[in-house]
Protein backbone atom coordinates (compact mmCIF):
# COMPACT_ATOMS: atom_id res chain seq x y z
CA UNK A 1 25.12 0.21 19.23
CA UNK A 2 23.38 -3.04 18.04
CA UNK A 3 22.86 -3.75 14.68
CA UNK A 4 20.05 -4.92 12.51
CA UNK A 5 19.32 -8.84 13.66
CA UNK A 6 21.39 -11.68 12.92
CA UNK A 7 21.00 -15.25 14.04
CA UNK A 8 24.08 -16.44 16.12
CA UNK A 9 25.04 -20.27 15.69
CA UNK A 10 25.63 -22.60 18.09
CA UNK A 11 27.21 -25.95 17.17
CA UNK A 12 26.90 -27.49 20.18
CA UNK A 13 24.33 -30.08 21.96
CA UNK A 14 20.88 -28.56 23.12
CA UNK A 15 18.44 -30.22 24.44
CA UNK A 16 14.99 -28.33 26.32
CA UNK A 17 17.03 -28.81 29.95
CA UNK A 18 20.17 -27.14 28.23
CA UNK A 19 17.87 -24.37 27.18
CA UNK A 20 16.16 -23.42 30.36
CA UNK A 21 19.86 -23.83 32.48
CA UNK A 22 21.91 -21.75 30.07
CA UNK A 23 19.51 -19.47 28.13
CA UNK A 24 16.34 -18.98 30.49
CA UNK A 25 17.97 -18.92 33.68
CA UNK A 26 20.40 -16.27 33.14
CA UNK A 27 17.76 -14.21 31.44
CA UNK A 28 15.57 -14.86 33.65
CA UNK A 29 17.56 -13.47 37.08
CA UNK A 30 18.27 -10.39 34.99
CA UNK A 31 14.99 -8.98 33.29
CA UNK A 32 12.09 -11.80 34.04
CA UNK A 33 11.59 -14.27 31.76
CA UNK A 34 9.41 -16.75 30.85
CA UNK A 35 10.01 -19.90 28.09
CA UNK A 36 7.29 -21.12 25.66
CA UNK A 37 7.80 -23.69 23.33
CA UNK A 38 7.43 -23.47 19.61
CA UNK A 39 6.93 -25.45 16.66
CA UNK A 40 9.54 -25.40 14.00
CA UNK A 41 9.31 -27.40 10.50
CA UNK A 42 11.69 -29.46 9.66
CA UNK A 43 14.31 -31.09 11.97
CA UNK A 44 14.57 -28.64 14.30
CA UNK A 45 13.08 -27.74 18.06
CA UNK A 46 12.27 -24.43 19.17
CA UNK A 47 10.92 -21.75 21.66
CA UNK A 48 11.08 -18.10 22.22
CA UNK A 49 11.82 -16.35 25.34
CA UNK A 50 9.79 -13.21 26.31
CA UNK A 51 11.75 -11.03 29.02
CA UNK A 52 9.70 -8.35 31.41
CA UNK A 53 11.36 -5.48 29.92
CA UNK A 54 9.75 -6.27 26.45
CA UNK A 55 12.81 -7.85 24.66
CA UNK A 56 12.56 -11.40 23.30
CA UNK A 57 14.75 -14.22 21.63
CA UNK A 58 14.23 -17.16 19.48
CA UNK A 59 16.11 -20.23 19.78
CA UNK A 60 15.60 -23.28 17.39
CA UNK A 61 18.31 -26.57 17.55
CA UNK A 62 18.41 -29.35 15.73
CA UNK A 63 17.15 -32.59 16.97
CA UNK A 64 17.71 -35.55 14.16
CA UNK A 65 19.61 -37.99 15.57
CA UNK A 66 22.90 -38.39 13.76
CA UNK A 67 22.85 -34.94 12.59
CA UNK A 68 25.44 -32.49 13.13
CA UNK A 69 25.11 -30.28 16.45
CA UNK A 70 23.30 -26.62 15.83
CA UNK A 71 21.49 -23.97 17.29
CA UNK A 72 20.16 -20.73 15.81
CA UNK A 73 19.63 -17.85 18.39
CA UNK A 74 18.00 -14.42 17.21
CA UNK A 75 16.68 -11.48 19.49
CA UNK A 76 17.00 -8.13 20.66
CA UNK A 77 17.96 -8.68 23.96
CA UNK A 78 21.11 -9.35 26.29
CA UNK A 79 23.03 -12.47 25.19
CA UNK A 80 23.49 -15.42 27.53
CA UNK A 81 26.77 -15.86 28.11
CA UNK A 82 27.26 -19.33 26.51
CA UNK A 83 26.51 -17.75 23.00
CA UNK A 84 29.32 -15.20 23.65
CA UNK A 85 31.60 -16.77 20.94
CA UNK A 86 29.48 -17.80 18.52
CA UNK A 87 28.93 -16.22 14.98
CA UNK A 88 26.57 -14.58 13.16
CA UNK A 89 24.78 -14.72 10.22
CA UNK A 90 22.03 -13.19 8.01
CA UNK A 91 18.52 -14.76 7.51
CA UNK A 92 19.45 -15.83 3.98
CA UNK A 93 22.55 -17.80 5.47
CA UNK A 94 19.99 -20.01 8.43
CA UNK A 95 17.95 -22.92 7.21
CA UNK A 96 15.08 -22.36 5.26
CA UNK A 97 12.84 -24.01 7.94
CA UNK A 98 14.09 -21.98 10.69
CA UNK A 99 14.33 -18.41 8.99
CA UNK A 100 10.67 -19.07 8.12
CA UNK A 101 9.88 -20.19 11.49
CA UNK A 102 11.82 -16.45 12.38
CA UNK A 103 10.34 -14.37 10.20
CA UNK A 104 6.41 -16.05 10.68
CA UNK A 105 7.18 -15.44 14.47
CA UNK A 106 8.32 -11.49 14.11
CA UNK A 107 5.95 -10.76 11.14
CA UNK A 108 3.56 -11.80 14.03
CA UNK A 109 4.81 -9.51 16.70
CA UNK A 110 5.04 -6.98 14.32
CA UNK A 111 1.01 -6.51 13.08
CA UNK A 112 0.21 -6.70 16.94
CA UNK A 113 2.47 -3.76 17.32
CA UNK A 114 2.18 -1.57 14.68
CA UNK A 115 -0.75 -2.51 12.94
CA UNK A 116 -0.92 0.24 10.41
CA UNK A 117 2.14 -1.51 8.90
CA UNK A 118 -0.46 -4.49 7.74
CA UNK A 119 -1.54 -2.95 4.15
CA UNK A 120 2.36 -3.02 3.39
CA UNK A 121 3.41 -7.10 3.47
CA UNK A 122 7.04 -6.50 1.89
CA UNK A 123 8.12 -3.40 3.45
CA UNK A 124 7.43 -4.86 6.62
CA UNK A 125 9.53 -7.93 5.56
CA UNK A 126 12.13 -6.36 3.82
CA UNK A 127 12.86 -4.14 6.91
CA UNK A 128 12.01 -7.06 10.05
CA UNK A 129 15.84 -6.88 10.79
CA UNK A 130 15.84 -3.04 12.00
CA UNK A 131 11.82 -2.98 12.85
CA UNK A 132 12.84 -5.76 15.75
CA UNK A 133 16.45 -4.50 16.36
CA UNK A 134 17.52 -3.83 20.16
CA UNK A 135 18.61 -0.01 19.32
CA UNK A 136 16.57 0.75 16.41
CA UNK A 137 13.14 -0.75 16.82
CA UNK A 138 11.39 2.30 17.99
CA UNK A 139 13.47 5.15 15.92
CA UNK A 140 13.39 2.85 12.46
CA UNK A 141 9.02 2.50 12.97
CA UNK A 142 8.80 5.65 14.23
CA UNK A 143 10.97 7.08 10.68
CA UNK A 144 8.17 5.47 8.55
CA UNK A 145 5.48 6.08 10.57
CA UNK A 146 5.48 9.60 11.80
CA UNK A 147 7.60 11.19 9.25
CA UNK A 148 6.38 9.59 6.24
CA UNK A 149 9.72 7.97 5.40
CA UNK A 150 11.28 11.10 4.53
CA UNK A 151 8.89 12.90 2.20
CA UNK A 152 8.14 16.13 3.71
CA UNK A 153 4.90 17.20 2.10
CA UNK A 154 3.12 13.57 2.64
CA UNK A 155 1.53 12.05 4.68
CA UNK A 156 2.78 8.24 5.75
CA UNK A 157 0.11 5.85 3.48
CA UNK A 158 1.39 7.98 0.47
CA UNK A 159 4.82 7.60 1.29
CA UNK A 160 4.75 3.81 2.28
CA UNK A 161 2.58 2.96 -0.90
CA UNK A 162 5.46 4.59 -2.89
CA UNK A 163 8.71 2.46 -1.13
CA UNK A 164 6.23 -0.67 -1.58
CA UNK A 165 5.91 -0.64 -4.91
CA UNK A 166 9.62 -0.70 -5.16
CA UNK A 167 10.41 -3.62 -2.89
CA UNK A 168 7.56 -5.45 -3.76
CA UNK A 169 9.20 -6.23 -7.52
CA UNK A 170 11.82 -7.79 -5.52
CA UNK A 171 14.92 -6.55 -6.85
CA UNK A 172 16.46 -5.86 -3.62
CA UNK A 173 15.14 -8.95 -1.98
CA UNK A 174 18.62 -10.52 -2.38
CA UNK A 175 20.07 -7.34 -0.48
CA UNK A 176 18.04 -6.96 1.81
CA UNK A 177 20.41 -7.40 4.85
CA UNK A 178 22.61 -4.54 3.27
CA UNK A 179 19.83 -2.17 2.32
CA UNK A 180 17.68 -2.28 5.55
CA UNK A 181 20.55 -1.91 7.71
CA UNK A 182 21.39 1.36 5.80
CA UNK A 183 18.36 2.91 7.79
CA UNK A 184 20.13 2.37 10.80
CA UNK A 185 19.35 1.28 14.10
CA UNK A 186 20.35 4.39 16.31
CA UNK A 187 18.10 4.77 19.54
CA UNK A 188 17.02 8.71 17.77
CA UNK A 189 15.39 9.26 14.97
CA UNK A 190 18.19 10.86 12.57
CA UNK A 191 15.80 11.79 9.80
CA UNK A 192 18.51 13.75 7.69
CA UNK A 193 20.60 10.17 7.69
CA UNK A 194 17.32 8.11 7.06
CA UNK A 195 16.01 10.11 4.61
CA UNK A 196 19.39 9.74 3.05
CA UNK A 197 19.20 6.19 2.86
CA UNK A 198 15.83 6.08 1.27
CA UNK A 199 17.58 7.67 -1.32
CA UNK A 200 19.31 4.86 -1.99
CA UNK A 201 15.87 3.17 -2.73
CA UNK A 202 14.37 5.49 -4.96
CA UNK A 203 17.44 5.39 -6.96
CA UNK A 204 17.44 1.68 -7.31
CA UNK A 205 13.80 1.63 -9.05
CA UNK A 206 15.31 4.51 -11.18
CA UNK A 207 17.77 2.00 -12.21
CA UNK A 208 15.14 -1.09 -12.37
CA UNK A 209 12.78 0.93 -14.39
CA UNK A 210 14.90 1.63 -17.02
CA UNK A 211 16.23 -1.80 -17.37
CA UNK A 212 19.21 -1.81 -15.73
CA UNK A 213 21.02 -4.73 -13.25
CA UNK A 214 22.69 -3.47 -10.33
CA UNK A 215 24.59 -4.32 -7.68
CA UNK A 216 24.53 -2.38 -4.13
CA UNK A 217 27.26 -1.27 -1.66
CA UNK A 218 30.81 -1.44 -3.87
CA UNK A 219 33.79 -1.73 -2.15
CA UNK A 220 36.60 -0.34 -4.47
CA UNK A 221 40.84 -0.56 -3.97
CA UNK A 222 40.68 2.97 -3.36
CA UNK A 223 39.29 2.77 -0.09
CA UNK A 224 35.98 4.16 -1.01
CA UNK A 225 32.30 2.37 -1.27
CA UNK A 226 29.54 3.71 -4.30
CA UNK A 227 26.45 2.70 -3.54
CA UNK A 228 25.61 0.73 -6.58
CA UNK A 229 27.73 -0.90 -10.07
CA UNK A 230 25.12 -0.91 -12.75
CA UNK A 231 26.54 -3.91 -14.23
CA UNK A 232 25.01 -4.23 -17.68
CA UNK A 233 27.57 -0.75 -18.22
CA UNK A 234 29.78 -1.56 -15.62
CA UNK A 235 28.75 2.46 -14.49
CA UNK A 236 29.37 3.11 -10.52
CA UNK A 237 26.46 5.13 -8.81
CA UNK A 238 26.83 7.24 -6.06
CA UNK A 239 23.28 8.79 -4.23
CA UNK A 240 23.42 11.95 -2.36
CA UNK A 241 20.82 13.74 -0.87
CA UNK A 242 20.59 17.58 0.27
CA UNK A 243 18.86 18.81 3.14
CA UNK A 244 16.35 21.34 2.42
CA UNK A 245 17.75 24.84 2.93
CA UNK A 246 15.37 25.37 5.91
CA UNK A 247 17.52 23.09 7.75
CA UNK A 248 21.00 23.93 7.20
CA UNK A 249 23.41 27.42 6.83
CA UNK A 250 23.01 27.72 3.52
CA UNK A 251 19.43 29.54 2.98
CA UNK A 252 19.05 28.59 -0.89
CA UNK A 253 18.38 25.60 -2.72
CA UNK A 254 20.63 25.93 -5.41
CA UNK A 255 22.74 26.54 -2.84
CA UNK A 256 22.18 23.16 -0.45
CA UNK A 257 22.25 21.44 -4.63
CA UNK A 258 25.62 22.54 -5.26
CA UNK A 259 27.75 22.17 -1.45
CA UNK A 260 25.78 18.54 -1.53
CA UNK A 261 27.25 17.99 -4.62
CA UNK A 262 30.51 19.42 -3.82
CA UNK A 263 30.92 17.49 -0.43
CA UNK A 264 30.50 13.90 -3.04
CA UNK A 265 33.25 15.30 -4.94
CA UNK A 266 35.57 15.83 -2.61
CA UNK A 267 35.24 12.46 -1.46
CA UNK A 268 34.22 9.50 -3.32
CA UNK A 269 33.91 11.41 -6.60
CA UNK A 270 37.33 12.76 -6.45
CA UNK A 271 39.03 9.10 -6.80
CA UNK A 272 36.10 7.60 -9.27
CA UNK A 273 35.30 10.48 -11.74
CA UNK A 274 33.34 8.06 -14.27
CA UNK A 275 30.79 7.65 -11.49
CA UNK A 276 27.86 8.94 -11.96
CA UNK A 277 26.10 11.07 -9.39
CA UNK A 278 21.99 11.25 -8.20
CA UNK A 279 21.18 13.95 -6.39
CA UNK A 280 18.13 13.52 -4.53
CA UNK A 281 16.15 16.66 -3.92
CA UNK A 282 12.84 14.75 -2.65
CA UNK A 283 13.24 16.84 0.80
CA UNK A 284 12.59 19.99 -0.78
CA UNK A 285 9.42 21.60 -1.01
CA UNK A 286 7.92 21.90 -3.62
CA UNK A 287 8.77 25.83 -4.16
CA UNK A 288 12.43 25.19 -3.76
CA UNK A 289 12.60 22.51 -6.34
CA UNK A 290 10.77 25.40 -8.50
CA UNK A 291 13.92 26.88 -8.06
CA UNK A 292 16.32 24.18 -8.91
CA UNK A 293 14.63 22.96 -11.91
CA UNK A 294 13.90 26.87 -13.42
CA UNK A 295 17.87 27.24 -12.80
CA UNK A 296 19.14 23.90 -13.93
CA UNK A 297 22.36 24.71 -12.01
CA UNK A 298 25.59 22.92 -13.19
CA UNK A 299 27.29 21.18 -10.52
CA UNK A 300 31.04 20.26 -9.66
CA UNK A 301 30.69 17.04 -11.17
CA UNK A 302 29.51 15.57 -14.32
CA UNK A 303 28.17 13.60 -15.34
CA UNK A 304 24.92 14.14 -12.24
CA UNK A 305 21.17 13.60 -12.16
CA UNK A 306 19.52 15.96 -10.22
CA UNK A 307 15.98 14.61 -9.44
CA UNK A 308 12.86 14.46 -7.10
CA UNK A 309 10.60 11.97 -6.35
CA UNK A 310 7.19 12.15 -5.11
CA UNK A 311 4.95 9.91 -3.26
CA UNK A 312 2.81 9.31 -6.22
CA UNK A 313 5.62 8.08 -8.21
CA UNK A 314 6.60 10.31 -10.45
CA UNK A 315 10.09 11.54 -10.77
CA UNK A 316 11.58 14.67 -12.65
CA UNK A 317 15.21 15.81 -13.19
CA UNK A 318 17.76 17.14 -15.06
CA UNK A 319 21.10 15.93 -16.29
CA UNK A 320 24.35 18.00 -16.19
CA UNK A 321 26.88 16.10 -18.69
CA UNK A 322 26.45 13.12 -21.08
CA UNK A 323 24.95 10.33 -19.17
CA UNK A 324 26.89 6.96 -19.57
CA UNK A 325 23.50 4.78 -18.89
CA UNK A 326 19.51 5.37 -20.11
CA UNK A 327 17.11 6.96 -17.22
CA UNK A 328 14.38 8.15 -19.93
CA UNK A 329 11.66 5.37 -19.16
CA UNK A 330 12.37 5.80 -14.88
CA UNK A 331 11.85 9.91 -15.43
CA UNK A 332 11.05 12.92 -16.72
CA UNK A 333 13.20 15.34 -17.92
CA UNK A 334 12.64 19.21 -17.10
C-alpha cells in the first residue's frame, strides 16, 4: 500500500529530451500519457504528466548552470524505472520554490475535484499528501466528506468547520507529514481507524487551548510510541477512542469506556504508567454519553480524561485521578 506523497530526488542531469525518453515514454506505453510543461519559480524547470487512467506526476529539475544536478518527482502513479533508487522526502525537506510550485499545482486539482472542500483552505492543505495519494485519495475525501470526519450526529460543514479551526492556528503545521498520514491511505474507508486518528486532533487543540507545547508521535526505549510529550511538563499522552456500543460485542457504553481503556493499558500504558490517557467518546451518541458522564466510571488507569467533542466546539469530560497538566480552559468538566 502507498503512502501519503513524498517527492523522490533525483541527482542526476535532466534536461526536457531526458524527460520525455525516461519519464513520458515509459508512462506513456503503459497507461497513456501526455507531457505539459510548467512554470516553476526559481531555478528550476518543470512539467506534469497526466496518464489516461487519471493518475498524474510532477517533475521539476534544476537548470542553473553550475549548479548541482537535481530533480524532484511527486505523483500518485507507477514510477519510471530510472527513479527506482532514488529517495524520498517530505514537502518541508524540497525547495521552497518547488514545494510551492507542488502544492499551487494539487491545491488546483483539488477545488476542480472536490469543490465543497473550497470554504476549508488549511484542511485541504494540511491533508494534500493523503487527498492526492495513489491508495488513499478516494477513501481519505470520501472519510471527510460523506461521514463527516467521524462525528456521527453531524453533518460534514459542521464537522469540517470544527477540524479547521484547529489546523488553521497552525500548531500542527510543522507535523503535518506525521499527522495526515495517520488518516491513512487504505483503498476502504476504515472509519473506526479514521475516526481514531481524528482523535488525535481534537486532543491536540485540547492541549493548545490550555497552553500547552507538544510534540506528536514519541518513540520511547521501550518499544512503544505515545502519541504526544507535552513538553512544558514533560507529561506523555496517549489518545484512544471507543467505538460506540452499536458497533462492537459489548452492548453498553460504559462498557466499550472501560475494555477501550483496558486494551491502552495492557499495551502502551502498562510500560509508561505516568502517561496520561484521553479517551475520546465523540462517536457516541448523544444518549450513550448520557450514560458515561451520569456514571463517571473509573477506569483501569489513572490518571484518564474521558471526554467528547462536538462539532460546535465544545468539549466535556471527566477526570479519573490527579491530572499531572491543566485542561480547565480546553473543557468542561461534568
Amino acid at each position: 500500500m502507498a503512502g501519503p506523497l513524498r517527492f523522490r530526488v533525483s541527482m542526476s542531469s535532466w534536461s526536457i529530451d531526458r524527460v520525455r525518453r525516461d519519464l513520458l515514454a515509459p508512462l506513456d506505453s503503459t497507461f497513456g500519457a501526455t507531457l505539459r510543461q510548467s512554470s516553476v519559480p526559481g531555478a528550476f524547470e518543470g512539467c506534469r504528466l497526466d496518464m489516461d487512467n487519471g493518475d498524474f506526476a510532477l517533475f521539476a529539475w534544476r537548470t542553473a548552470a553550475g549548479a548541482p544536478h537535481v530533480g524532484y518527482w511527486l505523483g500518485n502513479t507507477e514510477t519510471p524505472q530510472t527513479l527506482w533508487q532514488t529517495d524520498k522526502v517530505g514537502f518541508g525537506a524540497a525547495p521552497n520554490d518547488v514545494s510551492r510550485w507542488a502544492h499551487d499545482e494539487l491545491l488546483s486539482d483539488l477545488r476542480d475535484q472536490e469543490p465543497w472542500l473550497a470554504d476549508y483552505p488549511h484542511l485541504s492543505w494540511f491533508f494534500l499528501p493523503v487527498f492526492h495519494s495513489k491508495d488513499g485519495q478516494e477513501s481519505t475525501r470520501a472519510f471527510f466528506r460523506d461521514h463527516a470526519a467521524g462525528f456521527p450526529d453531524a453533518g460534514r460543514d459542521a464537522a469540517l468547520d470544527f477540524y479547521e479551526e484547529i489546523l488553521h492556528t497552525g500548531v500542527l503545521d510543522q507535523y503535518r507529514e506525521t499527522m495526515a498520514g495517520k488518516v491513512g491511505t487504505s483503498t476502504d474507508v476504515d472509519l473506526v481507524r479514521m475516526s481514531a486518528a481524528m482523535s488525535e486532533f481534537t486532543a491536540a487543540k485540547l492541549l493548545d487551548v490550555s497552553g500547552h507545547a507538544f510534540v506528536p508521535e514519541i518513540e520511547l526505549n521501550s518499544g512503544y510510541t505515545l502519541d504526544f510529550r507535552v513538553s512544558d511538563a514533560d507529561v506523555l499522552v496517549e489518545v484512544t477512542r471507543p467505538r460506540p456500543p452499536t458497533r462492537r460485542t459489548i452492548d453498553t457504553p460504559i462498557g466499550a469506556l472501560k475494555q477501550t481503556a483496558e486494551a491502552k493499558t495492557d499495551d502502551q500504558l502498562d510500560a509508561h504508567h505516568e502517561a496520561v490517557l484521553l479517551v475520546d467518546c465523540s462517536s457516541f451518541r448523544d444518549d450513550q454519553w448520557n450514560a458515561v458522564k451520569g456514571e463517571q466510571p473509573r477506569l483501569a488507569h489513572t490518571p484518564t480524561v474521558v471526554f467528547r467533542a462536538r462539532p460546535t466546539g465544545s468539549i466535556e469530560g471527566y477526570a479519573v485521578g490527579d491530572l499531572p497538566i491543566d485542561l480547565d480552559h480546553s473543557l468542561a468538566w461534568v
